[in-house]
Every structure is written in C-alpha cells, then in structure tokens.
Protein backbone atom coordinates (compact mmCIF):
# COMPACT_ATOMS: atom_id res chain seq x y z
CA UNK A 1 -11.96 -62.11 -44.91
CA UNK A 2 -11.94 -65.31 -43.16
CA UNK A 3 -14.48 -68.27 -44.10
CA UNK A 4 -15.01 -71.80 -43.00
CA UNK A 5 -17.13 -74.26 -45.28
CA UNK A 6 -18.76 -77.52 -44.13
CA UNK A 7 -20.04 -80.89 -45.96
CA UNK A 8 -23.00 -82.71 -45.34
CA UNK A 9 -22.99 -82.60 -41.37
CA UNK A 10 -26.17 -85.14 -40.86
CA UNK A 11 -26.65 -84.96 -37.65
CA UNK A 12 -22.73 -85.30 -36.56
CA UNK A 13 -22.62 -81.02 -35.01
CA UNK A 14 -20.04 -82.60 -32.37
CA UNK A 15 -17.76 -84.05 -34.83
CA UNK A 16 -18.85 -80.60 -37.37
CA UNK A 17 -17.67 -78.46 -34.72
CA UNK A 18 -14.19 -80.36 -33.90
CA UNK A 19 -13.35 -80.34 -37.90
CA UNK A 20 -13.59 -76.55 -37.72
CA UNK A 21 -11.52 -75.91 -35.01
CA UNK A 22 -8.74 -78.46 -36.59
CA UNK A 23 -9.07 -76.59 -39.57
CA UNK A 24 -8.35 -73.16 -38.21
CA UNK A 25 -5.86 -74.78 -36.48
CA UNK A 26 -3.77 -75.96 -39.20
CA UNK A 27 -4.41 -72.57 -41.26
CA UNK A 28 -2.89 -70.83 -37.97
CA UNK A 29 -6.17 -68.65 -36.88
CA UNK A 30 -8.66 -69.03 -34.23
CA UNK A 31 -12.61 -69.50 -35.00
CA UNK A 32 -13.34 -66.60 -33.65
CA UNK A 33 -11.36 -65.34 -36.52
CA UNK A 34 -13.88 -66.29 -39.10
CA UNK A 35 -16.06 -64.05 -40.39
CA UNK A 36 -18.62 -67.23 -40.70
CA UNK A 37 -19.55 -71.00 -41.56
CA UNK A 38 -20.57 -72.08 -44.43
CA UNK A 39 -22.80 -75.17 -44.96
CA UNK A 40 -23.56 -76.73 -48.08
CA UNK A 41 -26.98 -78.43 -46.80
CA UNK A 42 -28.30 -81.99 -45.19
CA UNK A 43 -26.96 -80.43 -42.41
CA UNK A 44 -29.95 -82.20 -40.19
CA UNK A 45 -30.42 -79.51 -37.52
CA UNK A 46 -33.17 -81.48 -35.85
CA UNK A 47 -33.90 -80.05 -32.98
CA UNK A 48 -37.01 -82.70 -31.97
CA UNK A 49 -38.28 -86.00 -32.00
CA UNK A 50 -41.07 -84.85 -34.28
CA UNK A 51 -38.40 -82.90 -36.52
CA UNK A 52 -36.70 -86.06 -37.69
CA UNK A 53 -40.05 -87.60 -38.68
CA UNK A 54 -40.06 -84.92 -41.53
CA UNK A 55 -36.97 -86.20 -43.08
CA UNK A 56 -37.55 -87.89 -46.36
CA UNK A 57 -35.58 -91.23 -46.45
CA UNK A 58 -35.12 -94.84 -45.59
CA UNK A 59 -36.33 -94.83 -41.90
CA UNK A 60 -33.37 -97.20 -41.11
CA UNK A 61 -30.77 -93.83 -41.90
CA UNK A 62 -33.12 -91.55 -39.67
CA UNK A 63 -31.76 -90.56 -36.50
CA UNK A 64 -31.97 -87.25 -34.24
CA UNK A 65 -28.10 -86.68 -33.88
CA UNK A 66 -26.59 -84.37 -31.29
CA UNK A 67 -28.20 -80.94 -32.63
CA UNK A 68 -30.50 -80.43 -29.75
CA UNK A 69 -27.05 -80.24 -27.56
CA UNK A 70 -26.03 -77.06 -29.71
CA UNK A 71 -29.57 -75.74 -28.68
CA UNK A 72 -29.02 -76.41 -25.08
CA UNK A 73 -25.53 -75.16 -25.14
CA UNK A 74 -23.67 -78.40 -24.47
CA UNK A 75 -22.03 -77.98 -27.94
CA UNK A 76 -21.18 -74.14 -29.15
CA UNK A 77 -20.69 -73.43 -32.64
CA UNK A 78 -17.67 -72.01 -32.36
CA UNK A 79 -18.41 -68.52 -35.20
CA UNK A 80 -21.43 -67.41 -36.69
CA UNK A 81 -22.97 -70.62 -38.83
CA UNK A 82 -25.18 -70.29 -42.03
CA UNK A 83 -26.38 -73.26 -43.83
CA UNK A 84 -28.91 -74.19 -46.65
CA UNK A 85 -31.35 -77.21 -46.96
CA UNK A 86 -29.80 -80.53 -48.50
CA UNK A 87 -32.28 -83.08 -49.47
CA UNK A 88 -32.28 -84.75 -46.21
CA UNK A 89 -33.93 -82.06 -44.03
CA UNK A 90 -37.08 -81.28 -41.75
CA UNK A 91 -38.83 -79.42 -44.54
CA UNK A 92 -41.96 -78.58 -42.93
CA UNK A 93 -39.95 -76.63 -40.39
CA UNK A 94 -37.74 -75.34 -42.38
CA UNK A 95 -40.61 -73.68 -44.90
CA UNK A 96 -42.76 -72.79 -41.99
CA UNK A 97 -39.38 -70.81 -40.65
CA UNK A 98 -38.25 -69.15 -43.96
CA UNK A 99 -34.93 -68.16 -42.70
CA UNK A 100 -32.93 -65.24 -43.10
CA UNK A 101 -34.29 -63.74 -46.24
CA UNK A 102 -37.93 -63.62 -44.91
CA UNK A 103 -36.67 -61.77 -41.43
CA UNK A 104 -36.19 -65.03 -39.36
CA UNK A 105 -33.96 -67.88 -39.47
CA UNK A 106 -32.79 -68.17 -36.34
CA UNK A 107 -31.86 -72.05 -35.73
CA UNK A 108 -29.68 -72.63 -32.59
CA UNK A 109 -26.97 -70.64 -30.80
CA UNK A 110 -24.81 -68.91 -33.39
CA UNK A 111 -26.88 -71.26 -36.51
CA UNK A 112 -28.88 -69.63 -38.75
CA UNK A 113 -31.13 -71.07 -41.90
CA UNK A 114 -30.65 -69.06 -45.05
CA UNK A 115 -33.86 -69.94 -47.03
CA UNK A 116 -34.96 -71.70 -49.93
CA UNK A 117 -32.85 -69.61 -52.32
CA UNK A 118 -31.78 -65.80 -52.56
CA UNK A 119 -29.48 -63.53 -51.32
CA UNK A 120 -27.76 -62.87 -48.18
CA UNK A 121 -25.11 -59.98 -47.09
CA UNK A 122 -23.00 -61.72 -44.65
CA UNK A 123 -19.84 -59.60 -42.93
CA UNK A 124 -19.46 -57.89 -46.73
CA UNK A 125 -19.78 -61.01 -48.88
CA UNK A 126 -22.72 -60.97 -50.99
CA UNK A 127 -23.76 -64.95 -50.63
CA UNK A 128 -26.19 -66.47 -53.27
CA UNK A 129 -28.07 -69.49 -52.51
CA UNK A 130 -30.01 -72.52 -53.12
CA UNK A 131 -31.48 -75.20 -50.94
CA UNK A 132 -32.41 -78.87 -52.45
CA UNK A 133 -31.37 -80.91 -55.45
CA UNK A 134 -33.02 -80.80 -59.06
CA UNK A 135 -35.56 -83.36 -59.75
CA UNK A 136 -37.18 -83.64 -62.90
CA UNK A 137 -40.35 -84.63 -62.02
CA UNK A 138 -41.15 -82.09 -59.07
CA UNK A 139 -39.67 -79.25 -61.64
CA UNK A 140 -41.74 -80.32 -64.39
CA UNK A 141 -44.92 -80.63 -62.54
CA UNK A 142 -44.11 -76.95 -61.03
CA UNK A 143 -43.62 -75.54 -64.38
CA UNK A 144 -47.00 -76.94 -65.52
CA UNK A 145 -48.77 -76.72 -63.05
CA UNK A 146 -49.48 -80.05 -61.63
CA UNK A 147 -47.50 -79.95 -58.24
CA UNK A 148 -50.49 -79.71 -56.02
CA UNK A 149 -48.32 -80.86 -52.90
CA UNK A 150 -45.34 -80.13 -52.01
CA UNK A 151 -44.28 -82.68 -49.65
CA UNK A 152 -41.84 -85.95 -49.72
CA UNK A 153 -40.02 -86.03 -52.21
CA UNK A 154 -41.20 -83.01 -53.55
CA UNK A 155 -39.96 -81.07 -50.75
CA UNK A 156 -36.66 -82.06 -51.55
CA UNK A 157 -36.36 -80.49 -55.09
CA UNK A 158 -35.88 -76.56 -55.70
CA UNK A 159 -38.71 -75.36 -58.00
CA UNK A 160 -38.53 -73.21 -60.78
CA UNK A 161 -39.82 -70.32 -58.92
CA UNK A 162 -37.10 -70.59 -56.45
CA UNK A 163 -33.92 -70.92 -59.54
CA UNK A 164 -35.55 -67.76 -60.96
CA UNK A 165 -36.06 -65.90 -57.66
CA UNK A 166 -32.70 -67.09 -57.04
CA UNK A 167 -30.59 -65.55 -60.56
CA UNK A 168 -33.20 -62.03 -59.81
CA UNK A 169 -31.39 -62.34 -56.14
CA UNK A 170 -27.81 -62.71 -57.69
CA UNK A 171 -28.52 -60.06 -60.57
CA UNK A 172 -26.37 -57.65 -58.88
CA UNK A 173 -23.26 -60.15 -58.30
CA UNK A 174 -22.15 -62.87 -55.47
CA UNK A 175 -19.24 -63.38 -54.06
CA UNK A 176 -19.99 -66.92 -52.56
CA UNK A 177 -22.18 -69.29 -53.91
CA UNK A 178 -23.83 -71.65 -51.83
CA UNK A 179 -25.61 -75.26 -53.13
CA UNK A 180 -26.40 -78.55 -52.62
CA UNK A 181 -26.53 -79.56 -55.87
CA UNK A 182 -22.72 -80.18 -57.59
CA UNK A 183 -22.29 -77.96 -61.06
CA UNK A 184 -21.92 -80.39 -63.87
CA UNK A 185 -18.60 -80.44 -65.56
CA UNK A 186 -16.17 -81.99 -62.43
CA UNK A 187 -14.25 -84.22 -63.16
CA UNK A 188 -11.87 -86.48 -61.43
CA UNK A 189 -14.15 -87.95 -58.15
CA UNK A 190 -14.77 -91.22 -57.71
CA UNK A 191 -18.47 -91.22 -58.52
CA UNK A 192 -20.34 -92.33 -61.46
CA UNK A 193 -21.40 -90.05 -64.55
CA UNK A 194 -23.79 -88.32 -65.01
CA UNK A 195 -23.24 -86.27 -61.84
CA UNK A 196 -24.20 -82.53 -61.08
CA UNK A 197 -26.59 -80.11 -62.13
CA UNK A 198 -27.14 -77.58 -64.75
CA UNK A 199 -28.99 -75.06 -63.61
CA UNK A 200 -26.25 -74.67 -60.61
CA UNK A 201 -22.93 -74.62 -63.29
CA UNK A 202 -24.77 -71.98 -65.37
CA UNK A 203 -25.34 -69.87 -61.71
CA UNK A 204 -21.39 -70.46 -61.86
CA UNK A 205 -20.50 -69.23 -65.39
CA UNK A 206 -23.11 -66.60 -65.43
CA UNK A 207 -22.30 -64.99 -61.90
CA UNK A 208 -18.78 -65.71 -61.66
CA UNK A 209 -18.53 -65.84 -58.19
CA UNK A 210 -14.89 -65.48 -56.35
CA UNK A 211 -15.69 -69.13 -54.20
CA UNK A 212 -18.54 -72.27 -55.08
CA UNK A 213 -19.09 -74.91 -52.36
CA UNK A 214 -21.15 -77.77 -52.65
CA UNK A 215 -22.25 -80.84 -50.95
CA UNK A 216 -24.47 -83.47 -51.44
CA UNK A 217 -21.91 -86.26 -53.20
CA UNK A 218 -20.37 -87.29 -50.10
CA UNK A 219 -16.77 -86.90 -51.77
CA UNK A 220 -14.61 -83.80 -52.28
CA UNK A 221 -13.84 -82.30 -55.59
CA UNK A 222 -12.19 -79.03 -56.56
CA UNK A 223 -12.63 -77.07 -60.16
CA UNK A 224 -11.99 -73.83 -61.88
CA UNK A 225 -14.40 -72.69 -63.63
CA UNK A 226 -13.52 -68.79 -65.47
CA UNK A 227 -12.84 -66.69 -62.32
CA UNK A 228 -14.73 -69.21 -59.95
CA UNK A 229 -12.84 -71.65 -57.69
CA UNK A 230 -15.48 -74.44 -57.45
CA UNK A 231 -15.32 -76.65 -53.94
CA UNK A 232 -17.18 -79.86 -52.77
CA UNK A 233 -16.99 -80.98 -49.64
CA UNK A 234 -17.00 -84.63 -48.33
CA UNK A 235 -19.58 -85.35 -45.54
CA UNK A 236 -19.05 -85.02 -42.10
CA UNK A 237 -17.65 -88.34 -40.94
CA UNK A 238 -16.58 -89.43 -44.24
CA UNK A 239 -14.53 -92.66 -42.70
CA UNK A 240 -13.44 -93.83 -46.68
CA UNK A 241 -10.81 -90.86 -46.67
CA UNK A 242 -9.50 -88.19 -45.16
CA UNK A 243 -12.48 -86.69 -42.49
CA UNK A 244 -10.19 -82.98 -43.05
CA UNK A 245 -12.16 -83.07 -46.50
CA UNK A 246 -15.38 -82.20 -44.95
CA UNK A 247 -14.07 -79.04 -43.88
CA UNK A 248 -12.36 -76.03 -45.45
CA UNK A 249 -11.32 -72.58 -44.37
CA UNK A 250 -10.44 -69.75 -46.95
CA UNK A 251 -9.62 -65.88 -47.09
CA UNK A 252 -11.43 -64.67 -49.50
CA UNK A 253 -10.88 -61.16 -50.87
CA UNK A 254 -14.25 -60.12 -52.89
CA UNK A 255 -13.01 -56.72 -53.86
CA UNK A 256 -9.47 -58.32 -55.52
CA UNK A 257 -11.97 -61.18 -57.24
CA UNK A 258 -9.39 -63.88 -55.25
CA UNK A 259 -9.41 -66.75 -52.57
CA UNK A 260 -7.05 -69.05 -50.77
CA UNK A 261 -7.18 -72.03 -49.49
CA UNK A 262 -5.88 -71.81 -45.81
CA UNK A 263 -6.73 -75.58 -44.57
C-alpha cells in the first residue's frame, strides 16, 4: 500500500501540503492514492491564538502558521493525515484531546492526532507510536516519583509509563513505526554526536518493523537496521538543502516484510 511521510511541518501546512503532491507526482500516483500521511511530530497544528501560547520555546520562534486555514478549508490535506507530538507542540490540547487511541483525535479536515504513544490500525498497517523526545530529567523524576507537574518542559518528554505502554501496544508486531526521537546508531548526517535515542533504536531492533520515520533533527538520514528501513525526514522548509527531503512516499508491503522508496 501507498504511504506518504512528513518532517517537522511547524506551522508551514501550505508548503506540507505542496511537498506531498510533488512527491506523488514524481513517484507517478495521485494523493488520493495514498493510503495515508505520516508525520513524524512538531507538526504545530495550532489551531488558536491561545494554542500557540502552549508551545514550549523561545517566544521569538513562536508563531500561529497557516493551520487554522486547513480548519477552515482554505488548505485541504490532500489524503487522510496522522501525526504524533514533536517537542514543539500545544500540549495542553493535545493531552486534554488524547487522540485516536482514547476514541478521539480528530484535528482538522482529513488530520488526525495519534496520542501520546500506542498503537494504531491504519488501512491494514499496524502503526506503533511515540510522541516527544527523551529527557533525562523528566524520565527520572517519573520513575521516582518526583514529577509532580507535567508542564514545560516536562510536557515535552515521553515518560516511562508511556515507552512501556508503548512496547505492551507493539507486543503483537508493527509494521510502521512512528517517532520523534532519531534511533541512535545513524550515521553519516551532518549533526554532532551524540545524537538519537535508545529507547527508540531498541523499539527498532526488538519490533523489526518493515518502515521507521523520524523527525526532530531537521536533516534527513536513511539506515538499515535488521529487516527495518530506518527514515528521517528534514523539516518542512528546510532552505540548507533539498526541501524534497522533508517528504517521502513509499509502497509498503507488510505481509512480504518489504518497502520502496517511490519519491
């Protein structure tokens, strides 16, 4: 089946929504082809003024975007869009939401928020998930105890309750993987070590899924890791490279174990 994949959209849906259609161009299918969107998080659906105050960051970097044009119909997603949380997100919305794995989710026109971390049965594929980026501190105080608020920077950091609900989720095998977060062990970008996460590269080698995409680095990056193809995407509006590396499609065949790269 047909997939699309998108980098760190922050705010750019316009420019998110162009990059897919040149994509399915050049791989010779339509949107409506796809099956659906992937999107690997800081995706910055803001949908209000008082949504973008909830985004953790320099205030300098804030700004609404074009989102609340998807919600009024002036931009349409052009197939059936999931995406997770980045670190760069209206978390109180987002948590008081759930998305699609507690019954809701619903975003904008053809968007939908996946969750915190779980499992989702999308068109066939089995999709495992998980919103945010590690942090040390937020983890550690979760694990003992002493995370009495979840908010700031907090809110940007998975907890240990979410990995572990996450794996249970994925017990019974993914086919796409879904996270913020790089897997540690890429090599070759032109970032600085130490980069990735461990937690999400022993998802990888554990669950073998068929297809891994990833965000969050702002730079694309491809790997093999056993029977996973492992992809990060650059952010929407990367102007340093090539903007087509913000923006993938593949056919993905979960019953052979295989996927191509189309565009």
């Amino acid at each position: 089946m047909l997939i699309a994949a998108l980098g760190d959209v922050h705010g750019h849906w316009r420019e998110a929504v162009a990059l897919v259609e040149a994509a399915c161009a050049s791989a010779g299918v339509t949107p409506a082809d796809l099956t659906a969107i992937f999107q690997v998080g800081d995706a910055e659906a803001l949908r209000s003024e008082a949504e973008l105050a909830q985004v953790e960051g320099p205030a300098k970097y804030r700004k609404l975007g074009d989102f609340p044009e998807v919600v009024a119909g002036g931009i349409v997603v052009p197939a059936p869009l999931f995406f997770i949380a980045g670190n760069h997100e209206p978390f109180a919305a987002l948590d008081a939401d759930g998305g699609l794995v507690e019954g809701k989710g619903a975003w904008g026109p053809n968007v939908t928020y996946l969750g915190r971390a779980g499992l989702a049965h999308i068109g066939g594929l089995r999709v495992g998930f998980l919103s945010g980026i590690f942090g040390e501190a937020t983890f550690q105080r979760a694990q003992d105890t002493r995370l009495k608020f979840r908010d700031g920077r907090h809110a940007t950091h998975y907890l240990p309750s979410e990995l572990a609900a996450a794996r249970r989720a994925m017990g019974g095998g993914i086919d796409v993987l879904i996270t913020h977060d790089w897997p540690t062990g890429i090599s070759g970008a032109d970032i600085p070590e130490p980069r990735g996460d461990d937690n999400v590269r022993a998802i990888i080698d554990d669950f073998q899924p068929v297809l891994s995409l990833h965000g969050h680095m702002h730079r694309p990056a491809s790997a093999k890791f056993g029977k996973t193809t492992v992809e990060c995407l650059a952010r929407v509006g990367w102007r340093n490279g090539n903007p087509m590396a913000a923006v993938g499609v593949w056919d993905v065949n979960p019953d052979a174990g295989t996927t191509t790269r189309l565009a």
